[in-house]
Protein backbone atom coordinates (compact mmCIF):
# COMPACT_ATOMS: atom_id res chain seq x y z
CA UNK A 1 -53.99 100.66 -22.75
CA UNK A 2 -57.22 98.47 -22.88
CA UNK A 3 -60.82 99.52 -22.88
CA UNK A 4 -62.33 96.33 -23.90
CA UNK A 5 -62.49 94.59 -20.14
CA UNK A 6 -65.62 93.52 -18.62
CA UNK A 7 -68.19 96.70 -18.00
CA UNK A 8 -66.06 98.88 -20.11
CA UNK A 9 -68.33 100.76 -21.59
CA UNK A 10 -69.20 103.92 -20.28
CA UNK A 11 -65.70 104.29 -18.42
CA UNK A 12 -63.71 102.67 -21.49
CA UNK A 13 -63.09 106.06 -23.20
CA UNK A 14 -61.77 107.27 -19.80
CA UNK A 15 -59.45 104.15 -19.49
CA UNK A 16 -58.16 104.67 -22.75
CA UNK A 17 -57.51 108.54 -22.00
CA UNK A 18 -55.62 107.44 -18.54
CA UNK A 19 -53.16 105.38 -20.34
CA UNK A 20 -52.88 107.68 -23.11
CA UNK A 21 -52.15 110.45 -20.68
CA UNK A 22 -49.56 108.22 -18.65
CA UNK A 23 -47.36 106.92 -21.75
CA UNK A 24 -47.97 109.93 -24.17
CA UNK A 25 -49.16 113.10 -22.54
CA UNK A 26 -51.03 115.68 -24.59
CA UNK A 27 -47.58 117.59 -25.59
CA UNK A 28 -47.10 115.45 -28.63
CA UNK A 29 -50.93 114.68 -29.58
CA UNK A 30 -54.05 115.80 -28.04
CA UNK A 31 -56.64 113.26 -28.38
CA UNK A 32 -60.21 114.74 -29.43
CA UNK A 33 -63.68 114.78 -28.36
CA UNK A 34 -65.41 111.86 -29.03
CA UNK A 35 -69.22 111.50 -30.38
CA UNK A 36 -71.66 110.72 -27.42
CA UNK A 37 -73.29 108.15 -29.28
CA UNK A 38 -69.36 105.96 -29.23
CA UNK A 39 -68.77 106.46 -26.09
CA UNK A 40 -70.72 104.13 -24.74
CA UNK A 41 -69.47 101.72 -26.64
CA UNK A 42 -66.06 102.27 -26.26
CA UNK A 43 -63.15 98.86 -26.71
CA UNK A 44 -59.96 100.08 -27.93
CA UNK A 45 -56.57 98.73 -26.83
CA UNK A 46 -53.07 99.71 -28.05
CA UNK A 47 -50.09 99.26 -27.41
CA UNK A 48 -48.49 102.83 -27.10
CA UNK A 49 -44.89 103.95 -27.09
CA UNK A 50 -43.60 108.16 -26.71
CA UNK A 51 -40.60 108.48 -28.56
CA UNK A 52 -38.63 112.14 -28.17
CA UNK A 53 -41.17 114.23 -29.42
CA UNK A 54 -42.78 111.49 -31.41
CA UNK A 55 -45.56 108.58 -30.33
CA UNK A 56 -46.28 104.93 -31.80
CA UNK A 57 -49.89 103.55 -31.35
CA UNK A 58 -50.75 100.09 -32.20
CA UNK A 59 -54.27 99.97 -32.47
CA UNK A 60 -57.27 97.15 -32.01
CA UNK A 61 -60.23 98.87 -31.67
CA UNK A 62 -63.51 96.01 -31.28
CA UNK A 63 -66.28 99.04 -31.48
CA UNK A 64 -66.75 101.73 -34.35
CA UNK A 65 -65.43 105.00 -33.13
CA UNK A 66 -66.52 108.54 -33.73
CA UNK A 67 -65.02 112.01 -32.82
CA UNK A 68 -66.76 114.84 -32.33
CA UNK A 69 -68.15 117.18 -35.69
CA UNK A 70 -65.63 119.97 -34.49
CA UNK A 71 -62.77 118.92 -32.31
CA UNK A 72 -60.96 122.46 -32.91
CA UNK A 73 -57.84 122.90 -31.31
CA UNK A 74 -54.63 123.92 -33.00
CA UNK A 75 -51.91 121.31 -33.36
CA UNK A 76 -49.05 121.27 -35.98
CA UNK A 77 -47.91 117.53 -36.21
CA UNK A 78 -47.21 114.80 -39.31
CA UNK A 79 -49.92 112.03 -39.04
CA UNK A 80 -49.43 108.49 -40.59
CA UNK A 81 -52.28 106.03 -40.46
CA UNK A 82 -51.30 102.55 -41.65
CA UNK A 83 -54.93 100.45 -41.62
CA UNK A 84 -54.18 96.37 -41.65
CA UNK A 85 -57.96 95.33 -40.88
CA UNK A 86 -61.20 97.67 -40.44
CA UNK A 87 -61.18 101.57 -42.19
CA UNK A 88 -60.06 105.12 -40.79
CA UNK A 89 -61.88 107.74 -42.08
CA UNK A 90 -60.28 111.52 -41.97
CA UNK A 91 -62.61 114.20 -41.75
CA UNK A 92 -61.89 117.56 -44.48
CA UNK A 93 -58.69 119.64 -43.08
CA UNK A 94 -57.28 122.43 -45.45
CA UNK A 95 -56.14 121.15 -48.46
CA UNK A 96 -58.51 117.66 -48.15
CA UNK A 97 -61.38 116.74 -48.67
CA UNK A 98 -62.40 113.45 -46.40
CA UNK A 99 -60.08 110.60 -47.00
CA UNK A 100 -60.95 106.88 -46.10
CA UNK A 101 -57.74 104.69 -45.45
CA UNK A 102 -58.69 100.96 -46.54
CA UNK A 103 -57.43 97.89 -45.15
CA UNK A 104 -53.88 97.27 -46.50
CA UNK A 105 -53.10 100.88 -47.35
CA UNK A 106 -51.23 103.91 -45.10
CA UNK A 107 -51.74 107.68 -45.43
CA UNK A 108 -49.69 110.60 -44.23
CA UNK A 109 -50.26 114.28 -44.41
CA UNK A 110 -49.42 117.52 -41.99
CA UNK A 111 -52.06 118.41 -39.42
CA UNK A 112 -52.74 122.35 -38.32
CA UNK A 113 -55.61 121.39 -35.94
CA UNK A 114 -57.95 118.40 -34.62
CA UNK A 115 -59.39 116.84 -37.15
CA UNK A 116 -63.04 115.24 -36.61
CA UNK A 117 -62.30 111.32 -37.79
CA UNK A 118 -63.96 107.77 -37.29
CA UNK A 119 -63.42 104.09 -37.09
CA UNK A 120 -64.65 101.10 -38.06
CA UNK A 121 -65.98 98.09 -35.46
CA UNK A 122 -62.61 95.24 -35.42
CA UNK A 123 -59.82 98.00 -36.57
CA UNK A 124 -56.45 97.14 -36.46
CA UNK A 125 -54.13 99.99 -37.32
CA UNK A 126 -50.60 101.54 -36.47
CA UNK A 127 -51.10 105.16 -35.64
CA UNK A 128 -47.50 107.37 -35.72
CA UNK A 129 -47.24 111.26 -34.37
CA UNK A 130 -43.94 112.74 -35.47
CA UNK A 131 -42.63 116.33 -35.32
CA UNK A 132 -43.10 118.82 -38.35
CA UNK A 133 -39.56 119.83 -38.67
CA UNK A 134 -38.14 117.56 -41.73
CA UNK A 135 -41.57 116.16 -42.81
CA UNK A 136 -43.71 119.41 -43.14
CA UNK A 137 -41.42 120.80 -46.15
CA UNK A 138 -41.66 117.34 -47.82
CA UNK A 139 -45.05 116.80 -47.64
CA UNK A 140 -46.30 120.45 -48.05
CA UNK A 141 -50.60 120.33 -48.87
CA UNK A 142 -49.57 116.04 -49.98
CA UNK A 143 -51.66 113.38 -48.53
CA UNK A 144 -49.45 110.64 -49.54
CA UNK A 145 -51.39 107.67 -49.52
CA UNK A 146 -50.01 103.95 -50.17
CA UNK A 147 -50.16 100.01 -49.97
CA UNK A 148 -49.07 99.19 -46.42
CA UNK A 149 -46.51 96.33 -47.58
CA UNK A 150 -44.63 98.45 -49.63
CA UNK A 151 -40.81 98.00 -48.97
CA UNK A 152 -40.34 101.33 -47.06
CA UNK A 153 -43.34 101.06 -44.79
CA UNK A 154 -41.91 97.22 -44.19
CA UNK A 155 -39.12 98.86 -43.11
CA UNK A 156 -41.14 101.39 -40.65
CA UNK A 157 -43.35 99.03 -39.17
CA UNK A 158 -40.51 96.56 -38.77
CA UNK A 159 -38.57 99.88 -36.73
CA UNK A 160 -41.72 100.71 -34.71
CA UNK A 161 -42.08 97.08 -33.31
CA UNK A 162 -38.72 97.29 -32.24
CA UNK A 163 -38.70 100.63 -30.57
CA UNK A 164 -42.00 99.15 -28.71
CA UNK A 165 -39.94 96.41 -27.24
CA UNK A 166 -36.16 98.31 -26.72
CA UNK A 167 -37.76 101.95 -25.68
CA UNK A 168 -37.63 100.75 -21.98
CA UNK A 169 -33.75 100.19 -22.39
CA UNK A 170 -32.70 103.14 -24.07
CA UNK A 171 -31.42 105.84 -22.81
CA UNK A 172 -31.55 109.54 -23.90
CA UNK A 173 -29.04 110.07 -26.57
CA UNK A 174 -30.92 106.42 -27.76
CA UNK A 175 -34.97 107.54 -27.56
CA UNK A 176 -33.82 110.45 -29.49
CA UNK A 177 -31.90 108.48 -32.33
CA UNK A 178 -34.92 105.96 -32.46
CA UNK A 179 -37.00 109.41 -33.63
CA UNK A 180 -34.35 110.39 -35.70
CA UNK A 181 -34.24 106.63 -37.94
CA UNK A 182 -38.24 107.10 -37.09
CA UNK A 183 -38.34 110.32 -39.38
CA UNK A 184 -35.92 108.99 -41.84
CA UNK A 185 -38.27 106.42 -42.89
CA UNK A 186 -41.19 108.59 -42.70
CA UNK A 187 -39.58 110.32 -44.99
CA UNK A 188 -38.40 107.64 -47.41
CA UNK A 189 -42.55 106.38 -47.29
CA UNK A 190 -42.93 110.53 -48.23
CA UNK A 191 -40.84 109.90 -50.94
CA UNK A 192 -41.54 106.33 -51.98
CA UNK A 193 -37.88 105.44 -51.44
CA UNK A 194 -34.92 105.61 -49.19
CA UNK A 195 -31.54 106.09 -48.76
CA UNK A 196 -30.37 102.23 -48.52
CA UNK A 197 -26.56 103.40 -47.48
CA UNK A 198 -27.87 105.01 -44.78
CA UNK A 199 -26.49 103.39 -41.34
CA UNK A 200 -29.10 104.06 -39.42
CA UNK A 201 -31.50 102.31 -41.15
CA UNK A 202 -29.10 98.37 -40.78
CA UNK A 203 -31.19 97.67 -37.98
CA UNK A 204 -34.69 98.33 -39.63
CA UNK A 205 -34.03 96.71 -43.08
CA UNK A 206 -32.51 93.57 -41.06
CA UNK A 207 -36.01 93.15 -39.51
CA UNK A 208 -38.29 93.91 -42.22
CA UNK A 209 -35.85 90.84 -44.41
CA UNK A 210 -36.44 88.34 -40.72
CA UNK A 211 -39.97 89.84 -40.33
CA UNK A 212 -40.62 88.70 -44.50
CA UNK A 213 -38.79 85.66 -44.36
CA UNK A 214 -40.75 84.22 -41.14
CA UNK A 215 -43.97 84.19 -43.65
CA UNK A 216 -41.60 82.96 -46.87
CA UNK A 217 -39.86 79.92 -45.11
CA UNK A 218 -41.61 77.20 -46.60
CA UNK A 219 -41.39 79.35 -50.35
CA UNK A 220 -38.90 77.14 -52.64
CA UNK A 221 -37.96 80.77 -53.96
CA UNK A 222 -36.93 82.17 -50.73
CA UNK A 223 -33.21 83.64 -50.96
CA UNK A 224 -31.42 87.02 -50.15
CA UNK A 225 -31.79 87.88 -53.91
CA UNK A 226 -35.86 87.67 -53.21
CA UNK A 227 -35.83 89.45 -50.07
CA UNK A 228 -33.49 92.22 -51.21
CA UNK A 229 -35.69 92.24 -54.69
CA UNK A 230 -39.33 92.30 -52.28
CA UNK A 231 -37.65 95.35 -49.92
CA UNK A 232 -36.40 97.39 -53.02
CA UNK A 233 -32.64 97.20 -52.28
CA UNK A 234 -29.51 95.58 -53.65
CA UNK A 235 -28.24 92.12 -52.37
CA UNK A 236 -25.38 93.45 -51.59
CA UNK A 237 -27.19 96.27 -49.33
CA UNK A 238 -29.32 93.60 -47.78
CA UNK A 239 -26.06 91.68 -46.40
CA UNK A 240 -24.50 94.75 -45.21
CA UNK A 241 -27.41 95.31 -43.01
CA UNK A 242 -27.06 92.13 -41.27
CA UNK A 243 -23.58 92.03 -41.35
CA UNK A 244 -23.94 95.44 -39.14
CA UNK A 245 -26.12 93.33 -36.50
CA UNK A 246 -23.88 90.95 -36.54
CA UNK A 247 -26.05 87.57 -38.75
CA UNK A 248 -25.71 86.39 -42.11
CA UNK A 249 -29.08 86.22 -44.64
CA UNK A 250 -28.23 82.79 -45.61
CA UNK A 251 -27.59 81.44 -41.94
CA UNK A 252 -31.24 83.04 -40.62
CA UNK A 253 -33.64 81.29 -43.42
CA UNK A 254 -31.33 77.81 -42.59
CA UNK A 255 -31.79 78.62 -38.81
CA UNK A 256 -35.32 79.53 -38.83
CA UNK A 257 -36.19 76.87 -40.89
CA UNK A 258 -34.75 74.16 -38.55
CA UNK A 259 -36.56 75.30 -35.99
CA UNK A 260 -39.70 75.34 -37.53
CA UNK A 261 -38.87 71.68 -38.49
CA UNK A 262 -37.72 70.56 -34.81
CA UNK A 263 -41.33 71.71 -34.11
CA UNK A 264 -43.06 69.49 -35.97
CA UNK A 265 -40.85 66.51 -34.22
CA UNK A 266 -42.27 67.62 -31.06
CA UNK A 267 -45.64 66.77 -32.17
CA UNK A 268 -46.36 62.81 -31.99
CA UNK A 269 -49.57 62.83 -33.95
CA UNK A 270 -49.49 63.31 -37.78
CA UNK A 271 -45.37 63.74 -37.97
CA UNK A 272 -43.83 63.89 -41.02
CA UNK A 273 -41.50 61.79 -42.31
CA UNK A 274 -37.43 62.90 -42.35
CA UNK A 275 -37.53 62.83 -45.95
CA UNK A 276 -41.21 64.74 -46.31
CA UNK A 277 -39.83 68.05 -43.47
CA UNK A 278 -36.73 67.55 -45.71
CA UNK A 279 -38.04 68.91 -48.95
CA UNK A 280 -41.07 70.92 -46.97
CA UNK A 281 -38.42 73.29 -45.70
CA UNK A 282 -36.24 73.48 -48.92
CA UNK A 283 -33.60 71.11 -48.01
CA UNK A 284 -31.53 69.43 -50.95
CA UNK A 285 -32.56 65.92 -49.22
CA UNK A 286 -32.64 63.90 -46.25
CA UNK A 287 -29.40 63.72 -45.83
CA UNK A 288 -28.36 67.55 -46.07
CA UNK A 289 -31.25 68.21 -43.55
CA UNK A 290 -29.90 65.48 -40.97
CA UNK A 291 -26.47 66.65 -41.36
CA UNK A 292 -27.93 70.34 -40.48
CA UNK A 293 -30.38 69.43 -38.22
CA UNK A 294 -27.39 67.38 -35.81
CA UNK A 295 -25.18 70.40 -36.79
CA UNK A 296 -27.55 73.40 -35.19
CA UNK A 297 -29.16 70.75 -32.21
CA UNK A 298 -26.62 68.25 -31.52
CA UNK A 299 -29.18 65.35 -32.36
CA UNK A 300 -30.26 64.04 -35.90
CA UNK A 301 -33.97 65.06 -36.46
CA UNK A 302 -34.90 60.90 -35.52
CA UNK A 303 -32.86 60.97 -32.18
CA UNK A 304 -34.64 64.03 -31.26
CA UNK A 305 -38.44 62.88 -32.04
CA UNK A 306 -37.78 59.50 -30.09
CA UNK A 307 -36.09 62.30 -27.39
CA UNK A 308 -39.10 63.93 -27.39
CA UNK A 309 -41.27 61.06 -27.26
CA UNK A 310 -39.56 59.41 -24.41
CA UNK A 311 -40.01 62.25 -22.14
CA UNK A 312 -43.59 62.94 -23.14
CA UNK A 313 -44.43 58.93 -21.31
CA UNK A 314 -44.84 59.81 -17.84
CA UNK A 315 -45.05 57.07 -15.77
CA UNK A 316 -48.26 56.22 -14.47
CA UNK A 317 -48.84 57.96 -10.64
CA UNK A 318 -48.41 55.51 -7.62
CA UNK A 319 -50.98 55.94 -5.00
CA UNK A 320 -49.63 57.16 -2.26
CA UNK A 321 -49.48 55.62 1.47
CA UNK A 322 -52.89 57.47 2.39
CA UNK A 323 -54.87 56.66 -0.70
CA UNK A 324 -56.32 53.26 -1.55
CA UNK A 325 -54.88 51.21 -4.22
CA UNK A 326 -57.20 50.04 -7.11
CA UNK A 327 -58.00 46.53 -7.13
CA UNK A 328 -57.34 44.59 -10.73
């Protein structure tokens, strides 16, 4: 869904509501009535995925949003707002008063009816609907409010990007165990822990380790025991969870880090020297990282730049039989 196109505004609000409509419907969440004085300027894009009887939003709104004083309307639905950029303000429901979520924090709580709420200008925020049932009982009057990198909502937001990009592929008996691994976390982010023995959950916690060591990898303390210590479980827990999808912890950080390395030897300009990507990406030396690099890519890392090189020097165009040739 994306408002934020060229002459948007008046009919953004009614793009967004189209493609809210199409992916979501109003059976799992109704959206509001928004405040005239928003709607005219109205950019918000997201990506937005229905999941059983739940619904993922991913968020990036450009323009401050406003609902209505009084949206009424009776709904009975668990709400999580995780805010990475920008502020969500809730307006007072039963049992709250008006709650700001901050940049870097999440908040859940049950919702009996529309609740008036607004957004700041340059948002970005993951938005989750899910179904009463398990969550209502846990949560009771709670707004449970949190930092957004805490090791169970890793774990969520590392499960919600991949339901966005497998939810086309699954079938039935699939969408509906996505919602139930969905609520399982919710719940463990309700609780401020989860169940790490719990199978369902292999696929998430794999993620959430690849998702934190992608921004560790040049980190001379990166290692299972700090992932496993960062995501709140045992080591042992954290390589039974990528033993179930079939990887080692070990063999992704050595992997990832090569290719981040083979990168940099596709760039001429400013290249690093073997010895210099060697230690950069937490190699013993120069010689363990050519012995790993020709390993994983069949070349050492100085046949590959001079590879790379070579086919980078086009040779220069010939002019062809109908154009003139340049004279010295």
């Amino acid at each position: 869904m994306d408002s934020t196109g060229p002459g948007a505004a008046p009919r953004g609000l009614d793009a967004f509501r189209r493609g809210w409509q199409t992916q979501i419907g109003d059976d799992v969440f109704q959206l509001p009535a928004f405040s005239p004085d928003t709607i005219g300027d109205f950019r918000v894009k997201g990506n937005v995925t229905k999941v059983h009887g739940a619904a993922i939003a991913d968020l990036h709104a450009a323009s401050a949003t406003r609902t209505a004083d009084a949206p009424g309307g009776d709904q009975d639905l668990i709400a999580m707002y995780v805010v990475r950029r920008g502020a969500w303000t809730l307006g007072s429901a039963p049992g709250y008063g008006d709650q700001t979520v901050s940049a870097g924090q999440f908040l859940v709580r049950h919702l009996g009816r529309l609740t008036a709420f607004e957004t700041s200008a340059h948002l970005t925020a993951k938005f989750l609907v899910l179904p009463p049932g398990e969550l209502k009982p846990l949560l009771g009057n709670r707004a449970v409010t949190g930092p957004a990198d805490s090791a169970e909502m890793r774990l969520l937001t590392a499960l919600t990007d991949m339901i966005h990009t497998t939810v086309a592929d699954l079938g039935p008996a699939g969408v509906e165990a996505a919602q139930g691994t969905l609520i399982e976390l919710a719940k463990a982010v309700a609780k401020g822990r989860f169940d790490d023995v719990e199978p369902r959950l292999a696929p998430a916690l794999a993620q959430a380790a690849k998702d934190l060591a992608d921004r560790r990898l040049a980190d001379p303390e990166l290692s299972p025991a700090m992932l496993a210590r960062e995501l709140n479980v045992s080591v042992r827990t954290l390589h039974r969870a990528f033993a179930a999808v079939g990887e080692q912890v070990g063999t992704y950080i050595r992997h990832r880090r090569l290719h981040e390395a083979r990168l940099v030897l596709s760039v001429p300009s400013g290249r690093l020297s073997i010895s210099e990507l060697a230690a950069h990406w937490q190699f013993a030396d120069s010689s363990h990282f050519t012995r790993a690099f020709k390993k994983h890519f069949g070349q050492t890392p100085t046949e590959y730049a001079r590879s790379t090189e070579a086919a980078s020097l086009t040779p220069s165009r010939r002019p062809s039989s109908h154009e003139p040739a340049e004279s010295a």
